[in-house]
N, C-alpha and C. Protein backbone atom coordinates (compact mmCIF):
# COMPACT_ATOMS: atom_id res chain seq x y z
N UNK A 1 66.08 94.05 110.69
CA UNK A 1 67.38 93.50 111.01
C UNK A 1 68.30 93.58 109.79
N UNK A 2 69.51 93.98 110.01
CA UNK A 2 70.42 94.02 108.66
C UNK A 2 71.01 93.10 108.86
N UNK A 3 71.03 92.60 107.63
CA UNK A 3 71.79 90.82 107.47
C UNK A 3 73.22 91.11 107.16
N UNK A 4 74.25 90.61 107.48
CA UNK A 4 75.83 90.55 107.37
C UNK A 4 75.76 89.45 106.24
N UNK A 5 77.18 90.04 105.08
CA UNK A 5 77.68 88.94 104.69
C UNK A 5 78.98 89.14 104.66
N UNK A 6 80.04 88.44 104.15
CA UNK A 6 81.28 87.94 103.69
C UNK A 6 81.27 87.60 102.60
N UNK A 7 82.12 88.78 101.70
CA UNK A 7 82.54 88.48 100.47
C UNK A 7 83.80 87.56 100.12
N UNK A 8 83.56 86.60 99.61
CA UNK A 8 84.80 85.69 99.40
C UNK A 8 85.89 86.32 98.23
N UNK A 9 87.06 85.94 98.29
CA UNK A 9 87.84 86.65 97.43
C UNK A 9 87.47 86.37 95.73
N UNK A 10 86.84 85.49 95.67
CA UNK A 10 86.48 85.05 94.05
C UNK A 10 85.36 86.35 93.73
N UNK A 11 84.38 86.99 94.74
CA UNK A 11 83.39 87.69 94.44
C UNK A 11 84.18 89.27 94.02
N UNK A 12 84.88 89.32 95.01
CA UNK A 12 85.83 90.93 95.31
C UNK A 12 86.66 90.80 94.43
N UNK A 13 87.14 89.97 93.64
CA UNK A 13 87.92 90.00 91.88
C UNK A 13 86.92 89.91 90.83
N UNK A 14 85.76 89.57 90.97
CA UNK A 14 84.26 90.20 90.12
C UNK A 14 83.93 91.60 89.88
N UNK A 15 83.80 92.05 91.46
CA UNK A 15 83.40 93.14 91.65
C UNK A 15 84.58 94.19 90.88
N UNK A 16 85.50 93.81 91.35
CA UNK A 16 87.16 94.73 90.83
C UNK A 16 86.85 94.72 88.80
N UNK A 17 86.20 93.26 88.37
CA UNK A 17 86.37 93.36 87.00
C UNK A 17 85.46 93.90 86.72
N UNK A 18 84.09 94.49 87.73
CA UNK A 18 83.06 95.92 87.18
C UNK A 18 81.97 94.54 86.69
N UNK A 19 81.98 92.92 86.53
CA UNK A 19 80.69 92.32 86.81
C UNK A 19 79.45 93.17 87.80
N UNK A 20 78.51 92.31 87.15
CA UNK A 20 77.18 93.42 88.00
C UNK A 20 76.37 91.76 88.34
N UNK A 21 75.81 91.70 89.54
CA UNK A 21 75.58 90.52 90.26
C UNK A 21 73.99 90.57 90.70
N UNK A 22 73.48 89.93 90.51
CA UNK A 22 72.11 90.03 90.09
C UNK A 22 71.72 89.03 92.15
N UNK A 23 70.55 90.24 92.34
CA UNK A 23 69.83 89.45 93.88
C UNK A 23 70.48 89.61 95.00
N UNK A 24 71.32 91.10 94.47
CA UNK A 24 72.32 91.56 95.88
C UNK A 24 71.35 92.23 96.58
N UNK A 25 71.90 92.30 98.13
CA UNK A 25 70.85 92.60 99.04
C UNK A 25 71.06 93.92 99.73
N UNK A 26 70.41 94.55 100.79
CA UNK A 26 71.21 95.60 101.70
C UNK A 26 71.99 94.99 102.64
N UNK A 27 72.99 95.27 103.01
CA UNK A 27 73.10 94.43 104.61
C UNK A 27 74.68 95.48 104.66
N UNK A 28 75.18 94.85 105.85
CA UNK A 28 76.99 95.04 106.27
C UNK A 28 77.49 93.94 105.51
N UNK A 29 78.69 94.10 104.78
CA UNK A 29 79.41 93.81 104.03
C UNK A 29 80.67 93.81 104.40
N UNK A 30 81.80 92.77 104.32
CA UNK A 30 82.85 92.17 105.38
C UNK A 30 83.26 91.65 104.21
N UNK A 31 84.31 91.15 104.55
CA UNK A 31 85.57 90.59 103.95
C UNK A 31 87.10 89.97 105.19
N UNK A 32 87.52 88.86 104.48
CA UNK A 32 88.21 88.31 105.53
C UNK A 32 89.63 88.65 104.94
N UNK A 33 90.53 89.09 105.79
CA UNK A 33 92.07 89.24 105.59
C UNK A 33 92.87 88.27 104.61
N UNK A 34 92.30 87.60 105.43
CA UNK A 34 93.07 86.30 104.10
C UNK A 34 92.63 86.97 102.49
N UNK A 35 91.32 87.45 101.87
CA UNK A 35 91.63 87.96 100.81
C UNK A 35 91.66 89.28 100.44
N UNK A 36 92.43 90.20 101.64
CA UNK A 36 93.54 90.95 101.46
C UNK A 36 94.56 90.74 101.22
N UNK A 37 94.87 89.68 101.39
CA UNK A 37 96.53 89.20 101.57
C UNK A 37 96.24 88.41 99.74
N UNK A 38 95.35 87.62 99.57
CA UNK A 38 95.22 86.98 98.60
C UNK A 38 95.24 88.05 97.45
N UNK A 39 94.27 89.28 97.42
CA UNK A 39 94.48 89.95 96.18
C UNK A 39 95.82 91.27 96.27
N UNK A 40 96.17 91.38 97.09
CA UNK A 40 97.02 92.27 97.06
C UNK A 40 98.78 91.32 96.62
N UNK A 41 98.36 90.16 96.87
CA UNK A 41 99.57 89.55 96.81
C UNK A 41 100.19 88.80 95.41
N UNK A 42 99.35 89.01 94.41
CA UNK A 42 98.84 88.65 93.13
C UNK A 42 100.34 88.83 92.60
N UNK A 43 101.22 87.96 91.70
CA UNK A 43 102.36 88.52 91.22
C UNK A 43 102.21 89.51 89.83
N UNK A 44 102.79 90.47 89.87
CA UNK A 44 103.52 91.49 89.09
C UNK A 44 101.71 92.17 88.86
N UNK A 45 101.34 92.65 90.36
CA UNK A 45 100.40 93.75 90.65
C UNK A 45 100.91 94.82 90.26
N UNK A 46 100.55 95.37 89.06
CA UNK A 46 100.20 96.64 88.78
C UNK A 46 99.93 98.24 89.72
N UNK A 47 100.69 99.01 90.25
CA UNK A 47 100.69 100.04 91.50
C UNK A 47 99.05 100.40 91.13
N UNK A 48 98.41 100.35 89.94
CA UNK A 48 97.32 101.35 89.77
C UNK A 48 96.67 100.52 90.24
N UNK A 49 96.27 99.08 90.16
CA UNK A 49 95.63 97.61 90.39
C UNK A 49 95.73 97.74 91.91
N UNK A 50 96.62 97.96 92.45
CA UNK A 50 96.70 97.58 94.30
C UNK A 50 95.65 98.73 94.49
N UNK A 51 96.34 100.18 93.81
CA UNK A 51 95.12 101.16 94.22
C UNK A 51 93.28 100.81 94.19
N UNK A 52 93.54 100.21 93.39
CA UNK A 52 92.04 100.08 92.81
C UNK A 52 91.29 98.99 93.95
N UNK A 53 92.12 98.15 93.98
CA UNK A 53 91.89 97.19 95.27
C UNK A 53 91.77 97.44 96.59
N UNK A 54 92.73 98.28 97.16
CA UNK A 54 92.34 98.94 98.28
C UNK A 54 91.44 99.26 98.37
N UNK A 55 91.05 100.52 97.48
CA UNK A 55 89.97 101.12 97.29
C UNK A 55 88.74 100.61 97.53
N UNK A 56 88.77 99.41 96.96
CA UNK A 56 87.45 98.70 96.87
C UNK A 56 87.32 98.11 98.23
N UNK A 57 88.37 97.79 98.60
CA UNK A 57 88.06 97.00 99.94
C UNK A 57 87.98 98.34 101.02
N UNK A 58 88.07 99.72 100.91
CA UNK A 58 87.84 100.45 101.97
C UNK A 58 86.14 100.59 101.95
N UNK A 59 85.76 99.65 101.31
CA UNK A 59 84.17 100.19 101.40
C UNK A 59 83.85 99.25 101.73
N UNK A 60 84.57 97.64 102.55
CA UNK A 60 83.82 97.05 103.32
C UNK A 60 84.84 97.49 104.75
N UNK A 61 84.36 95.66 105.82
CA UNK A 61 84.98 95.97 106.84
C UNK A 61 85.76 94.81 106.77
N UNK A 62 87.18 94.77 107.14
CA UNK A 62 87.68 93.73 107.42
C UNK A 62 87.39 92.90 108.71
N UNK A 63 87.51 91.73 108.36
CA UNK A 63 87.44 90.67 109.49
C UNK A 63 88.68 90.13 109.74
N UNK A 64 89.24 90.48 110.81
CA UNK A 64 90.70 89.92 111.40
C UNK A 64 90.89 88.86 111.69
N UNK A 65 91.92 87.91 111.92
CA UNK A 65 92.19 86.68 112.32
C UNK A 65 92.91 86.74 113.45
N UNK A 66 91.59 86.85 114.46
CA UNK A 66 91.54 86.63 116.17
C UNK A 66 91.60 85.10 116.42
N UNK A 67 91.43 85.13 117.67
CA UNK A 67 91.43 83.74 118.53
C UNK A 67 90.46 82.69 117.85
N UNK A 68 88.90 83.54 117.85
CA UNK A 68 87.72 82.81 117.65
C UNK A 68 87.92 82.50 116.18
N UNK A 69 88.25 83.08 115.18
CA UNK A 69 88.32 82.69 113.97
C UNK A 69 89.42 81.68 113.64
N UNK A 70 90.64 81.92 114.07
CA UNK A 70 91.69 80.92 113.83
C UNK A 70 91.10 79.29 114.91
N UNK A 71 90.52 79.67 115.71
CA UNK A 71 90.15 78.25 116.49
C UNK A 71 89.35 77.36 115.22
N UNK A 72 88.35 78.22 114.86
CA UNK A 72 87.40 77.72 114.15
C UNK A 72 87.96 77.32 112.74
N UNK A 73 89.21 78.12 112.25
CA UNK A 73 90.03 77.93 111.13
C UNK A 73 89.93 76.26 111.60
N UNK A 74 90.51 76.16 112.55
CA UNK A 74 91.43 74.73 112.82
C UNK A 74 90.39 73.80 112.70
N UNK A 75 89.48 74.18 113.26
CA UNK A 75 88.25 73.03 113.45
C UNK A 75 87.49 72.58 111.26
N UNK A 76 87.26 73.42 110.52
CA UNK A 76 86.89 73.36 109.74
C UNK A 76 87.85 72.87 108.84
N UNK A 77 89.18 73.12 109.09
CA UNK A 77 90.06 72.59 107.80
C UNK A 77 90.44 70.54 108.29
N UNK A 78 90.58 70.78 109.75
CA UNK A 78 90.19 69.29 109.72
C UNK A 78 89.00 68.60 109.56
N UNK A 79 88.07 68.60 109.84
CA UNK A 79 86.66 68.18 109.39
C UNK A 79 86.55 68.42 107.74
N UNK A 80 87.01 68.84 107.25
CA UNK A 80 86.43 69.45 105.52
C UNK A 80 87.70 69.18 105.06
N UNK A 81 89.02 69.08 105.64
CA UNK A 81 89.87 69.40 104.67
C UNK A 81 90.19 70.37 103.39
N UNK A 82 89.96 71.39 103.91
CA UNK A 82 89.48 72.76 103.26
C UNK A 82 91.44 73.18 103.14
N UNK A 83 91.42 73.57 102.03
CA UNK A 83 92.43 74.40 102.18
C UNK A 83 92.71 75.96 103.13
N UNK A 84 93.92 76.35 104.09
CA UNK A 84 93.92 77.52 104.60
C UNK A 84 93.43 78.49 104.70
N UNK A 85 93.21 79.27 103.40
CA UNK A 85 92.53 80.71 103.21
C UNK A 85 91.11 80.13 102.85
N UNK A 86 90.70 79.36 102.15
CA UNK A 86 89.45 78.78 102.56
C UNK A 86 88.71 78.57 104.15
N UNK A 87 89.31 77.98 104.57
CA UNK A 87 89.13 77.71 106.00
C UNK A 87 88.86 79.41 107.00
N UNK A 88 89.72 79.43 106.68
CA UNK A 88 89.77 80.80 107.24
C UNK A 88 88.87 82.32 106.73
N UNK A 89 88.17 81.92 104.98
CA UNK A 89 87.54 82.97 105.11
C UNK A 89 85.91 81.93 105.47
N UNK A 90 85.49 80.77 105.35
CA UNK A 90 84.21 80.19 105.84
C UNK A 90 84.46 80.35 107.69
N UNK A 91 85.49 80.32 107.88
CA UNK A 91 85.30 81.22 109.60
C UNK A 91 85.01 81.91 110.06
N UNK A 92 85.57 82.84 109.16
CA UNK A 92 85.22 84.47 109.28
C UNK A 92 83.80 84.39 109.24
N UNK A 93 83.42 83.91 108.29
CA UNK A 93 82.01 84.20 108.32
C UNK A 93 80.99 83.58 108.99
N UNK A 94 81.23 82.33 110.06
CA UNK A 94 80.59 81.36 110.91
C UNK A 94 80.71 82.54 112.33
N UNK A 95 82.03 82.76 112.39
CA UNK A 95 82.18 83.25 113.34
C UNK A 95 81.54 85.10 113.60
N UNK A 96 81.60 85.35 112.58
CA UNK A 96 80.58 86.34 112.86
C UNK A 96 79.02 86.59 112.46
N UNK A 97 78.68 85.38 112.14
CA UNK A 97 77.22 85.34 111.43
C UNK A 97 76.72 85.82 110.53
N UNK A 98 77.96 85.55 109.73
CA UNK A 98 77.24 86.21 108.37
C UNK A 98 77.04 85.37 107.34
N UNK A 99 76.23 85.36 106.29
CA UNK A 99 75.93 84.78 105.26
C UNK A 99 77.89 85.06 104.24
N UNK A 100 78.56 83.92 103.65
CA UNK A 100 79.30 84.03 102.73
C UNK A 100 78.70 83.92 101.52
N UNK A 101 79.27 85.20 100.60
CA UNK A 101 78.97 85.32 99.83
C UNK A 101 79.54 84.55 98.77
N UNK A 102 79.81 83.34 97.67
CA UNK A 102 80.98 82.55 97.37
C UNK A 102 80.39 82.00 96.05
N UNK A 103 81.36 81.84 95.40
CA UNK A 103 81.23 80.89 93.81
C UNK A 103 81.50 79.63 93.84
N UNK A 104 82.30 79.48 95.15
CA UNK A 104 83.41 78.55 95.26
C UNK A 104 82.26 77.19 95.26
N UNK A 105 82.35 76.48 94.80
CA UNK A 105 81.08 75.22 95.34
C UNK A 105 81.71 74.50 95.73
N UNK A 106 83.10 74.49 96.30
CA UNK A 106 82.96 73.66 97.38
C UNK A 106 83.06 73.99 98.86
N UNK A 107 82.64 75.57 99.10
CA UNK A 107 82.92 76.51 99.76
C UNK A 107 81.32 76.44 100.46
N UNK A 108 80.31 76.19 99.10
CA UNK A 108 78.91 76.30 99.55
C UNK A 108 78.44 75.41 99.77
N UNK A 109 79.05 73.64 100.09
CA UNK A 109 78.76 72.41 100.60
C UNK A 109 79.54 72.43 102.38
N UNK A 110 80.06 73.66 102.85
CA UNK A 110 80.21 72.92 104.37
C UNK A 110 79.21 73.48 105.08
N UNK A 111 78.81 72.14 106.23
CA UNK A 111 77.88 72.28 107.00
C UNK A 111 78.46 73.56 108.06
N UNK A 112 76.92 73.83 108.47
CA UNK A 112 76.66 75.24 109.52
C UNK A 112 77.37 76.37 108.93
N UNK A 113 77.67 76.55 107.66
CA UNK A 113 78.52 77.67 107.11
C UNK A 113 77.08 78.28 106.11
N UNK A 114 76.77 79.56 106.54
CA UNK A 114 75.61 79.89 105.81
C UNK A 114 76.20 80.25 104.62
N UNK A 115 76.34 79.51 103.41
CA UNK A 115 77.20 80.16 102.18
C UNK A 115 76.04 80.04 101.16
N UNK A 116 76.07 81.34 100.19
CA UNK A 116 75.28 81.60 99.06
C UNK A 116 75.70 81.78 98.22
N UNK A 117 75.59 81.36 96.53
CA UNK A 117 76.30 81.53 95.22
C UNK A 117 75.61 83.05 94.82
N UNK A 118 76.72 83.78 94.10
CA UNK A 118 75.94 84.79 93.72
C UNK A 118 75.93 84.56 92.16
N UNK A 119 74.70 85.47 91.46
CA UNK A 119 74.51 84.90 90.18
C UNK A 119 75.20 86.51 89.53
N UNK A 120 75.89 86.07 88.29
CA UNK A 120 76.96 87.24 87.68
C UNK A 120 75.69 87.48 86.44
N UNK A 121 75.43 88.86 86.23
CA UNK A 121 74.59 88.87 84.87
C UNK A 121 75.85 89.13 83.72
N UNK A 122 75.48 88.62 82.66
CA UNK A 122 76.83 88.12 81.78
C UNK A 122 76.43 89.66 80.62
């Protein structure tokens, strides 16, 4: 069985700075819109920087913000009080069953959200 995850935007600005992440796995690899919008929207982005970003993100899959994810947006930011793009990328990844991939710790304390810290080798 290939395991899905969701890269949170804190991991995909790791990956962009060429960090190397120790206990990565095989699986499908996703990413939620919200941090498309989050890294592309960065002020006084660099044209070579957006390139590089794209780039990186054409080698996962995006996860859109449909019905089922924005429902679930709603449900998690009231229960958690999660900020927006938070909310919305721990959806993404409830809603399609994937493990999130995240630094965020307070990202990896909500319930039924399968979230995992990844470890950065320094």
């Amino acid at each position: 069985m290939v395991m899905k995850y969701l890269l949170d935007t804190n991991i995909l600005i790791d990956i962009h700075a060429g960090k190397m992440f120790l206990g990565v796995k095989e699986g499908h690899y996703s990413y939620s819109i919200i941090s498309e919008i989050e890294l592309l929207s960065w002020p006084n982005i660099k044209p070579l920087q957006e390139q590089e970003l794209r780039y990186l993100l054409g080698h996962f899959q995006r996860v859109e913000l449909d019905a089922s994810v924005r429902d679930a947006s709603i449900h998690l930011r009231r229960q958690h009080r999660l900020k927006l793009p938070d909310a919305v990328i721990a959806a993404s990844a409830l809603v399609h069953d994937a493990i999130l991939l995240t630094n965020d710790q307070r990202l990896l304390t909500i319930p039924n959200v399968r979230a995992h810290s990844v470890e950065i080798k320094q």
